[in-house]
Protein backbone atom coordinates (compact mmCIF):
# COMPACT_ATOMS: atom_id res chain seq x y z
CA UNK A 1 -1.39 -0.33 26.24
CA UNK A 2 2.00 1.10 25.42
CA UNK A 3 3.50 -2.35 26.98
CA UNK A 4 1.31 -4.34 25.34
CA UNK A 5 2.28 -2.58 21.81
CA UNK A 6 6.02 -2.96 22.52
CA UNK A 7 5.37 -6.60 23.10
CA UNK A 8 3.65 -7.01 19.65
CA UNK A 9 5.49 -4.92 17.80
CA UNK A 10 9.46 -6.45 18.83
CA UNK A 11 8.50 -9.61 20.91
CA UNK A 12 6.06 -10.92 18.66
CA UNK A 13 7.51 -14.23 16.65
CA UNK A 14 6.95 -12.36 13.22
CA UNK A 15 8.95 -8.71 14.48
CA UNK A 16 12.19 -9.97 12.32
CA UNK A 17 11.30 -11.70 9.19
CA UNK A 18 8.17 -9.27 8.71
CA UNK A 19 7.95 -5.89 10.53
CA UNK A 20 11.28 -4.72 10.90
CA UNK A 21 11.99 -4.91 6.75
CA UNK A 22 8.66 -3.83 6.44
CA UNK A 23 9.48 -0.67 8.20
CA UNK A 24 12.69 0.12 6.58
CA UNK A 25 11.27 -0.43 3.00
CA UNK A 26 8.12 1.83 4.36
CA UNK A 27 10.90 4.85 5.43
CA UNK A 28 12.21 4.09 1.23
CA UNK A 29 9.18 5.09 0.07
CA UNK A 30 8.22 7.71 2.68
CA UNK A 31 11.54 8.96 1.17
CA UNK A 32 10.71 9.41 -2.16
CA UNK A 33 7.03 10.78 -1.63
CA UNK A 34 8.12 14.69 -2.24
CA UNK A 35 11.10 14.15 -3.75
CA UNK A 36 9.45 11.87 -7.17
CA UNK A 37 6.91 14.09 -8.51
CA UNK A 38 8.99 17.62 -7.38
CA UNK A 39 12.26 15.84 -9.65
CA UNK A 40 9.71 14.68 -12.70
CA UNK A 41 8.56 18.71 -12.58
CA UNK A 42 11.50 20.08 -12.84
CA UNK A 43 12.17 17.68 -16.60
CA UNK A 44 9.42 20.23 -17.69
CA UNK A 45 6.68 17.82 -18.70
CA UNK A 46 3.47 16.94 -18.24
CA UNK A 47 1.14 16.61 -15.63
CA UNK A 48 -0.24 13.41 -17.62
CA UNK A 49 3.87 11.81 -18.32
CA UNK A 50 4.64 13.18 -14.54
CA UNK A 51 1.78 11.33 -13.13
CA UNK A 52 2.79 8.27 -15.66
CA UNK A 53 6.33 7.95 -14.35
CA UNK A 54 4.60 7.51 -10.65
CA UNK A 55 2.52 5.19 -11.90
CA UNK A 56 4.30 2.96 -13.74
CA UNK A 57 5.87 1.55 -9.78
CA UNK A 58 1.87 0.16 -9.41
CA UNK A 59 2.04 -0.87 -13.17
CA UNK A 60 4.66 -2.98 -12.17
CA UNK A 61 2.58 -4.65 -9.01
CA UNK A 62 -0.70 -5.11 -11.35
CA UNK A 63 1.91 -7.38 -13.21
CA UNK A 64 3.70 -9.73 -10.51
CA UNK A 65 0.26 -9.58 -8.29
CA UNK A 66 -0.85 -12.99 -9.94
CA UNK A 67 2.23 -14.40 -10.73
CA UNK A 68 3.22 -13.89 -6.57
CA UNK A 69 0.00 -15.66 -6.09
CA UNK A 70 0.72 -18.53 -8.62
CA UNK A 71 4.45 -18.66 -7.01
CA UNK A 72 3.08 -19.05 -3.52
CA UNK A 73 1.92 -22.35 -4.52
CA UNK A 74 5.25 -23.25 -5.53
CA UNK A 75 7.93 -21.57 -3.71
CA UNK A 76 7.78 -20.75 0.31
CA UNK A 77 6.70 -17.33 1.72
CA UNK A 78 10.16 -16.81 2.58
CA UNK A 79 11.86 -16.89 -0.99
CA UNK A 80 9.11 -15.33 -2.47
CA UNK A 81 10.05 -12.35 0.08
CA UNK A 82 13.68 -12.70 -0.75
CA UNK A 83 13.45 -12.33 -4.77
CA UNK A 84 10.55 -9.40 -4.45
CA UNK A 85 13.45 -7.45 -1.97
CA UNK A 86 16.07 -8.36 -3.82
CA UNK A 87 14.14 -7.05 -7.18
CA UNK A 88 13.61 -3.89 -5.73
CA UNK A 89 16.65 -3.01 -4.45
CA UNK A 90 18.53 -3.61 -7.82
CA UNK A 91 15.79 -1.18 -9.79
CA UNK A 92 16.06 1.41 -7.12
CA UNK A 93 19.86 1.66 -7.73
CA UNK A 94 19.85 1.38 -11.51
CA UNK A 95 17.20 4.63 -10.98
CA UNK A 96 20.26 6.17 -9.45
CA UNK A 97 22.69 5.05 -11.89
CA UNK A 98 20.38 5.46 -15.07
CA UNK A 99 19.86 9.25 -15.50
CA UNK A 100 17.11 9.49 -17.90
CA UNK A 101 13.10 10.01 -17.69
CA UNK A 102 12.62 6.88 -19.68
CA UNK A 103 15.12 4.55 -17.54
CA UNK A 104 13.38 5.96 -14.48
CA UNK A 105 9.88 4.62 -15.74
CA UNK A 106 11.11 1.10 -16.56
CA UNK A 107 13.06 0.49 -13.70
CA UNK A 108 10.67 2.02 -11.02
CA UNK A 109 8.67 -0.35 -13.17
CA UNK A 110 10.57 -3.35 -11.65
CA UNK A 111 10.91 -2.03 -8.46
CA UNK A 112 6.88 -2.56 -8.85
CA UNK A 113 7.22 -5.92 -9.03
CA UNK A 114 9.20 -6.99 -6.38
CA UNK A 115 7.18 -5.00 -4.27
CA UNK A 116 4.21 -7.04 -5.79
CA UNK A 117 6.56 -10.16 -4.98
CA UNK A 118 7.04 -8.88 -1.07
CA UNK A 119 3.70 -7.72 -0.28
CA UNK A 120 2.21 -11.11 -1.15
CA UNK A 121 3.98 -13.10 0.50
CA UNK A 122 4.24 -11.51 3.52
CA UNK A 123 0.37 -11.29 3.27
CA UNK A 124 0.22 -15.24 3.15
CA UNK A 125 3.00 -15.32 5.42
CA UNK A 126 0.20 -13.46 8.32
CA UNK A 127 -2.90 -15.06 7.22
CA UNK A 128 -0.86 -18.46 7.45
CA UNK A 129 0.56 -17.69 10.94
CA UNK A 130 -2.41 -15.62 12.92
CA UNK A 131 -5.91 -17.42 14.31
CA UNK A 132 -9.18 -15.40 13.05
CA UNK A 133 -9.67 -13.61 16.13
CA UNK A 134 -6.19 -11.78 16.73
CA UNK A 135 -6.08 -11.31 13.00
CA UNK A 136 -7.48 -7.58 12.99
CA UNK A 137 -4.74 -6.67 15.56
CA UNK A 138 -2.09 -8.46 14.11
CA UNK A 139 -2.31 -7.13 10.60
CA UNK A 140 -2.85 -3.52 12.16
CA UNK A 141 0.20 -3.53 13.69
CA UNK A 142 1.39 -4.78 10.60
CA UNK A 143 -0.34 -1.80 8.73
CA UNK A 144 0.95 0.21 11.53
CA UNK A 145 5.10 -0.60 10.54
CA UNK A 146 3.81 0.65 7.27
CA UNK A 147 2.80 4.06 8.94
CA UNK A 148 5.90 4.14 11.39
CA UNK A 149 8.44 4.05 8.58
CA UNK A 150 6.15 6.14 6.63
CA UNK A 151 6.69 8.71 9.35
CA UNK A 152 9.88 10.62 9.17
CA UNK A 153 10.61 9.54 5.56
CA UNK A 154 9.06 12.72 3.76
CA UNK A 155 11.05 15.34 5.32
CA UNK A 156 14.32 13.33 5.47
CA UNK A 157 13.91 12.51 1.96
CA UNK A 158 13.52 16.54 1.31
CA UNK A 159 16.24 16.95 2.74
CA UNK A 160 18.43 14.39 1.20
CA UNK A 161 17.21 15.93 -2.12
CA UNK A 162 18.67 19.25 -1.32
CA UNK A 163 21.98 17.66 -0.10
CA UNK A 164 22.65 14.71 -2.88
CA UNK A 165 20.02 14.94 -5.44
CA UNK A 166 17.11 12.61 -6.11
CA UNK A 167 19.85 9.97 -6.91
CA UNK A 168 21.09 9.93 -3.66
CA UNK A 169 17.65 9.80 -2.31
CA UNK A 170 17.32 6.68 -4.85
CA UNK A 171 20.95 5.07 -3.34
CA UNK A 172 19.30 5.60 -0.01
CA UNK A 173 16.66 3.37 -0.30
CA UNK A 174 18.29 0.65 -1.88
CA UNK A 175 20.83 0.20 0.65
CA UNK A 176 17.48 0.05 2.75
CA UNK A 177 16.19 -2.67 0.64
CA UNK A 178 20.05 -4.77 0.97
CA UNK A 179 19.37 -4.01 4.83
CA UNK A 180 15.38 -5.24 4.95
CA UNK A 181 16.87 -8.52 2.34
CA UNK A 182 18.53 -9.83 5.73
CA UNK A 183 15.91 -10.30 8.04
CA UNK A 184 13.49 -12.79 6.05
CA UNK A 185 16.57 -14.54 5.04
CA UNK A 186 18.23 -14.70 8.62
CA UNK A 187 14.26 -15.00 10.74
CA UNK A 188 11.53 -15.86 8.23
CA UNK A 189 10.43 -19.99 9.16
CA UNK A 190 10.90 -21.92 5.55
CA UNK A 191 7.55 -23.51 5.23
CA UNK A 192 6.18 -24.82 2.01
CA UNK A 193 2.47 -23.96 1.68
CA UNK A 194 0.06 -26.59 2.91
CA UNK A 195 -2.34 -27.97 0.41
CA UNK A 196 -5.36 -26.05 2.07
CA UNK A 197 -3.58 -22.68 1.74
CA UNK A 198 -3.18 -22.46 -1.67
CA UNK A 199 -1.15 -25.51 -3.49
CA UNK A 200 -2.27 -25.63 -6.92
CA UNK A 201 -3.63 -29.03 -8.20
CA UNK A 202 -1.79 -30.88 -11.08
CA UNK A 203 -5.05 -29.70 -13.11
CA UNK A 204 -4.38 -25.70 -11.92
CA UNK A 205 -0.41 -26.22 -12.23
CA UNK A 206 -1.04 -26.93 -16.30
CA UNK A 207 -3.99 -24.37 -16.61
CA UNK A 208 -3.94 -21.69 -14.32
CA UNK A 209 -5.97 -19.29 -16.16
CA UNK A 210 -9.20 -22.38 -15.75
CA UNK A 211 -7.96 -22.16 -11.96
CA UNK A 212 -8.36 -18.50 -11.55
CA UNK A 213 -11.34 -18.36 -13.27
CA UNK A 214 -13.43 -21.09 -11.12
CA UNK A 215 -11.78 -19.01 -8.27
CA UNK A 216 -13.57 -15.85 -9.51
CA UNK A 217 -16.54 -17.95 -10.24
CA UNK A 218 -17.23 -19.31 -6.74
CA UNK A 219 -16.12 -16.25 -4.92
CA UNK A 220 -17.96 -13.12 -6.99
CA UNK A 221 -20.87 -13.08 -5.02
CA UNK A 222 -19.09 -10.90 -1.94
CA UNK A 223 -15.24 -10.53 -4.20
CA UNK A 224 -17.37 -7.76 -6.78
CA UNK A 225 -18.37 -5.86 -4.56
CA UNK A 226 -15.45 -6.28 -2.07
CA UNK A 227 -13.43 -5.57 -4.91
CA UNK A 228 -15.36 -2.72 -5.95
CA UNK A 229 -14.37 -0.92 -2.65
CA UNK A 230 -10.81 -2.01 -2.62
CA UNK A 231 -10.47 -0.45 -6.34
CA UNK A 232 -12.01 2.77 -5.35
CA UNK A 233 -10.18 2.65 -1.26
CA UNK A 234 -6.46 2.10 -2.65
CA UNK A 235 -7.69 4.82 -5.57
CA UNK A 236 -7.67 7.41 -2.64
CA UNK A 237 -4.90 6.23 -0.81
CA UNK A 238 -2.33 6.41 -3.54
CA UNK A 239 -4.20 9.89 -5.20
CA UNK A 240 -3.38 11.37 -1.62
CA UNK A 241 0.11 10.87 -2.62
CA UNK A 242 0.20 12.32 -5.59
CA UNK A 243 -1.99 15.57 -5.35
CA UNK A 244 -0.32 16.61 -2.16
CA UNK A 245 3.01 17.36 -3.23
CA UNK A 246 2.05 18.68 -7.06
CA UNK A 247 -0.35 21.19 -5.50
CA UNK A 248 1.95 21.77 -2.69
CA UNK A 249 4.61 22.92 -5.45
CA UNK A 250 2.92 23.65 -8.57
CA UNK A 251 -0.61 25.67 -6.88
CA UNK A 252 1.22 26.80 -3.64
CA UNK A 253 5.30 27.12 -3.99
CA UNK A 254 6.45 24.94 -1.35
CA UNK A 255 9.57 23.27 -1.68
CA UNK A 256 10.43 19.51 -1.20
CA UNK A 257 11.59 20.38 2.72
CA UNK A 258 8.47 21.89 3.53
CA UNK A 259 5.93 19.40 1.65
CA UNK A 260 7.86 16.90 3.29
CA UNK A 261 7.08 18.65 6.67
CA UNK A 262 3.03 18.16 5.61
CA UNK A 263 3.34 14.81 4.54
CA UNK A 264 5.31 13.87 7.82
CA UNK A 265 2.97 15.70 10.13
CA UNK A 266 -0.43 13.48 8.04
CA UNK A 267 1.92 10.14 8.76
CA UNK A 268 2.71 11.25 12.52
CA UNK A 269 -1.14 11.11 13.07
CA UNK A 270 -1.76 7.97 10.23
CA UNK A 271 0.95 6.01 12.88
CA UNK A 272 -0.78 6.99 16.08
CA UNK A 273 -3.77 5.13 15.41
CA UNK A 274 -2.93 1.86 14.41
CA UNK A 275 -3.58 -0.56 17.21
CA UNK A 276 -7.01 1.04 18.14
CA UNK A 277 -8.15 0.59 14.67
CA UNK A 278 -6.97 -2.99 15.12
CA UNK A 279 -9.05 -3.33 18.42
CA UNK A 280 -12.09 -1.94 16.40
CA UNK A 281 -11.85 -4.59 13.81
CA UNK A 282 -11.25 -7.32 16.37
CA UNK A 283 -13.94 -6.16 18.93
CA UNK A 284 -16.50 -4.16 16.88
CA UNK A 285 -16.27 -5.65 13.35
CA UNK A 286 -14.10 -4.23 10.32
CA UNK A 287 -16.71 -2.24 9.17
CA UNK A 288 -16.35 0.10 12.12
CA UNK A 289 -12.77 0.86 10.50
CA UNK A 290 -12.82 1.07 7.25
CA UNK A 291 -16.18 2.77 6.28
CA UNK A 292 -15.38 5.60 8.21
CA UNK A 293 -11.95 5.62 7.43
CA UNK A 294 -12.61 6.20 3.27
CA UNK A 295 -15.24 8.47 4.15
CA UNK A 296 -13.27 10.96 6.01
CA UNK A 297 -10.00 10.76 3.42
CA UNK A 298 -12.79 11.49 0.61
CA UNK A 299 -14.20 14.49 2.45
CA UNK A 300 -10.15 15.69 3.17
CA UNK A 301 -9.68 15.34 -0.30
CA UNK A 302 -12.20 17.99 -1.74
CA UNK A 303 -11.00 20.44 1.13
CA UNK A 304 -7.33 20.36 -0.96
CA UNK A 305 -8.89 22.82 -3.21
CA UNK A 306 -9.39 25.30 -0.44
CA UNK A 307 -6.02 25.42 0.97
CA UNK A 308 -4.23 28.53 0.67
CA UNK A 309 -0.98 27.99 2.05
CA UNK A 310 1.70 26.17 4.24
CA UNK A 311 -0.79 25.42 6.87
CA UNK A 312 -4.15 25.13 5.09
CA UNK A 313 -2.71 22.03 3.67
CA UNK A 314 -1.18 20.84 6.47
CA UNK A 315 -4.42 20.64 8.31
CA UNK A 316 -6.01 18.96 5.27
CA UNK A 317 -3.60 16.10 4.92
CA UNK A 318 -3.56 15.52 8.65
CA UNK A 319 -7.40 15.29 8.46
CA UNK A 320 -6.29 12.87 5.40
CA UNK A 321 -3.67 10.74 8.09
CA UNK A 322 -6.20 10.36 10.90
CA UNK A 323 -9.09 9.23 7.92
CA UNK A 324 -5.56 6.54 6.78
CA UNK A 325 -5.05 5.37 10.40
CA UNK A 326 -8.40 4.65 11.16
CA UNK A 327 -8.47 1.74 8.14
CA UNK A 328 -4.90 0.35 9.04
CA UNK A 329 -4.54 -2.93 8.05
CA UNK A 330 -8.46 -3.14 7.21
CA UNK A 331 -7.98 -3.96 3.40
CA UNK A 332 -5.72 -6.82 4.19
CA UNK A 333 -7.58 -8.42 7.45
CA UNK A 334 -10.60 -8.37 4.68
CA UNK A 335 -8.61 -10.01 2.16
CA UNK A 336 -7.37 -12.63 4.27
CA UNK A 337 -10.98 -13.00 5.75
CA UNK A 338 -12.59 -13.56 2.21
CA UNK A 339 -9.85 -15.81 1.59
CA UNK A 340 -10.70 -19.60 0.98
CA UNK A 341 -8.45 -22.04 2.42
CA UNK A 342 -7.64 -24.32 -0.48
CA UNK A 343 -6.96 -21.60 -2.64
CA UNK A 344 -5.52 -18.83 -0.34
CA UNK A 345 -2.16 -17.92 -2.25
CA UNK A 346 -4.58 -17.23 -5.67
CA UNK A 347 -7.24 -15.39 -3.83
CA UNK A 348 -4.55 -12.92 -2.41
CA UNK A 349 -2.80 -12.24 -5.28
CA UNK A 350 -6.41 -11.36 -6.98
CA UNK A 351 -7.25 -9.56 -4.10
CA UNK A 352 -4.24 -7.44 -4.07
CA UNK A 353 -4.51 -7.06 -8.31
CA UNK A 354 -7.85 -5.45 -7.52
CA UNK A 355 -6.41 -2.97 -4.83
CA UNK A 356 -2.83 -2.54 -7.04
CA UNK A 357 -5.48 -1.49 -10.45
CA UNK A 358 -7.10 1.36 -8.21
CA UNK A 359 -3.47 2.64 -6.94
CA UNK A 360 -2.14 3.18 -9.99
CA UNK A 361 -5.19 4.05 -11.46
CA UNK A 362 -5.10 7.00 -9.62
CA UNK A 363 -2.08 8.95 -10.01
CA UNK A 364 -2.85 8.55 -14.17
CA UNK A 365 -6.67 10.12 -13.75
CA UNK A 366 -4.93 12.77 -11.47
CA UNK A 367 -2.78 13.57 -14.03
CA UNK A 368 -5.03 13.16 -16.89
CA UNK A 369 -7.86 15.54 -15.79
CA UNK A 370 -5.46 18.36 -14.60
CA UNK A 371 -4.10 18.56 -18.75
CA UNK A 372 -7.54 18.01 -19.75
CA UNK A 373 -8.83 20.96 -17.81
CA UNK A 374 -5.47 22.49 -17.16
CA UNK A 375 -6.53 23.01 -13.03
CA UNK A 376 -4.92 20.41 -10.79
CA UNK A 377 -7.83 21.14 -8.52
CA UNK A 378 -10.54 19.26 -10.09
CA UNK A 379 -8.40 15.99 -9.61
CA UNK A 380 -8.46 16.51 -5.82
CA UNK A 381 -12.57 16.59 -6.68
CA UNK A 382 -12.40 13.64 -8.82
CA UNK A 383 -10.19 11.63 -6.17
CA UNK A 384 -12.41 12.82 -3.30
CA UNK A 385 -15.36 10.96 -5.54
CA UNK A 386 -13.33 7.34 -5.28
CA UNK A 387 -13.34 7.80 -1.48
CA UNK A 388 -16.56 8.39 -0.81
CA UNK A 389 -17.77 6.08 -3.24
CA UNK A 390 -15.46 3.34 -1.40
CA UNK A 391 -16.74 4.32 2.03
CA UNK A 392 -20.73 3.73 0.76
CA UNK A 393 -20.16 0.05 -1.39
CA UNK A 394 -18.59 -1.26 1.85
CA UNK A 395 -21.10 0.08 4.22
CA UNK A 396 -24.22 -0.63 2.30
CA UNK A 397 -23.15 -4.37 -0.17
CA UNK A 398 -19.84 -5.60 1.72
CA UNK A 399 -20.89 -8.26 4.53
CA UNK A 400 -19.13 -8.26 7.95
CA UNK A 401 -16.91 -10.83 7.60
CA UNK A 402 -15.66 -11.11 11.68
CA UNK A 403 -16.60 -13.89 13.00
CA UNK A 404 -17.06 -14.38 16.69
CA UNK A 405 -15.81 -17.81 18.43
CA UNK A 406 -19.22 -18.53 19.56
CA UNK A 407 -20.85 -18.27 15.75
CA UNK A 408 -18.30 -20.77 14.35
CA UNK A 409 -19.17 -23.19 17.10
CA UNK A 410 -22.37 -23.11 16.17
């Protein structure tokens, strides 16, 4: 297997222009994960304007998700990859630049929408290039360069913190975002978008809002309740994020060094499981992923609570990594499944709104209910809810949407 993963992972066609910046810009944010909310602590504010400041990056992706959609119609995967890197790199070093809490929020703002920009079109860019049935593996792996950069970021970015400051941390990860800018430009194939994946009409070019609404319209019947899930699945994800290193400082006195140890330990065991979550989707069905996997990060979540110490929460969040790695790549293989052919680039950027409205959705009610009851605790509870609640609307109203050879023949 570990041949076979080496193969897909730097042999396959799509390595360059996809999962090598993918990985870099992955280690960027695995950078940032202890260092962000420990920095916006120390400004003595809020939980609510600390968790706002985090936020405002997925406030940034709720706004370019539709316009990346709309642009995909218009513009090849590959430029639409370029200006979302290029975007991001440029906020991340005016964050370093820019001392001021303000400044921070409108430019980690921006580097929102690029992201919203690059994750889009690289989306399109696999759904375009991968057949149905080696779609669940190839979009693992995919998730899985997510997890692998993800890896050592936390405690290098600790580090880093206590060497240079959070604005070297910030000049870091730009420089990673000028590196990741070269490989879509240098590998990515420039191919304008066929009319069956997603070219707007001359009717949806002069009214897209009619265009996204029929869209909505013909699709609600499995996109509510798909959506549903997605809302409440990337609600966890991105609250796992934020509680960790605020109750790892604020309940328990770590520093940045050792929460970074945690949160590198959870991403060690996240990585590990990438391809045989892929083989599950591919052999099994994606429900054999991704239920479980929201289940078990829900059930992690309300264990935070419980934690006493160094190790205690160690434990938790690796419970949290293994729940993570078991639904790699799941959210976007069911995307790109639910996805209609003559309106793909529209459907994904909807798709990907949905998911982007949960993320940052989450960090603000984590924040919120920890003023409002002044005990960081019961937003670990309230997160732990979104899992679980993820987890059961997939199970029990999401179809399976694999679809074997053999059934599409017939």
């Amino acid at each position: 297997m570990q041949q076979l993963l080496n193969q897909q992972l730097f042999s396959h066609p799509m390595s360059r222009p996809i999962y090598i910046p993918t990985i870099l810009l992955a280690f960027g944010r695995g950078l940032l994960l202890p260092v962000l909310p420990i920095y916006l602590l120390s400004l003595d504010i809020s939980y609510t304007w600390v968790t706002f400041a985090i936020a405002s990056m997925g406030m940034g992706t709720i706004v370019g998700d539709l316009p990346a959609g709309f642009l995909l119609g218009r513009l090849s995967a590959k430029k639409t990859m370029q200006l979302g890197i290029g975007s991001m790199g440029l906020a991340l070093l005016a964050m370093a630049l820019i001392q001021s809490y303000w400044a921070l929020v409108a430019f980690y703002f921006l580097v929102g929408v690029g992201t919203a920009l690059y994750n889009i079109s690289r989306h399109f860019y696999l759904r375009s290039e991968v057949p149905l049935e080696q779609r669940g593996r190839a979009i693992a792996i995919f998730g899985g360069t997510n997890r692998i950069g993800t890896f050592a970021g936390p405690v290098i970015g600790g580090y880093l913190s206590l060497l240079f400051g959070p604005s070297g941390v910030f000049i870091v990860f730009a420089l990673l975002a000028a590196v990741a800018y070269f490989f879509p430009t240098q590998y990515a194939v420039e191919r304008a978008p066929k009319p069956s994946e997603g070219t707007p009409t001359q009717g949806q070019m002069h009214n897209p809002l009619s265009s996204l609404r029929h869209l909505f319209q013909s699709n609600a019947e499995v996109l509510i309740p798909a959506g549903i899930g997605q809302f409440f699945a990337q609600g966890v994800r991105s609250g796992r994020t934020v509680i960790l290193p605020l109750y790892g400082a604020d309940v328990l006195g770590l520093d940045e060094v050792a929460i970074g140890w945690i949160m590198t330990i959870a991403s060690g065991i996240d990585m590990s499981l990438f391809y045989p979550a892929g083989l599950i989707m591919d052999r099994l069905g994606r429900k054999f992923a991704y239920v479980p996997s929201f289940l078990i990060q829900g059930i992690a979540m309300a264990l935070i609570p419980f934690t006493t110490g160094f190790f205690g929460l160690a434990i938790v969040s690796g419970l949290m990594g293994f729940g993570n790695g078991l639904g790699s790549g799941s959210m976007m293989t069911l995307g790109a499944d639910l996805a209609p052919t003559e309106s793909t680039g529209e459907f994904l950027g909807i798709w990907r709104l949905i998911g982007d409205l949960g993320q940052t959705s989450a960090p603000i009610v984590v924040g919120n209910v920890a003023d409002i009851f002044n005990y960081l605790p019961y937003s670990a509870w309230v997160v732990a809810a979104m899992g679980i609640a993820s987890g059961l609307t997939f199970g029990w109203f999401v179809p399976e949407t694999l679809r074997r050879d053999r059934e599409v023949k017939g």
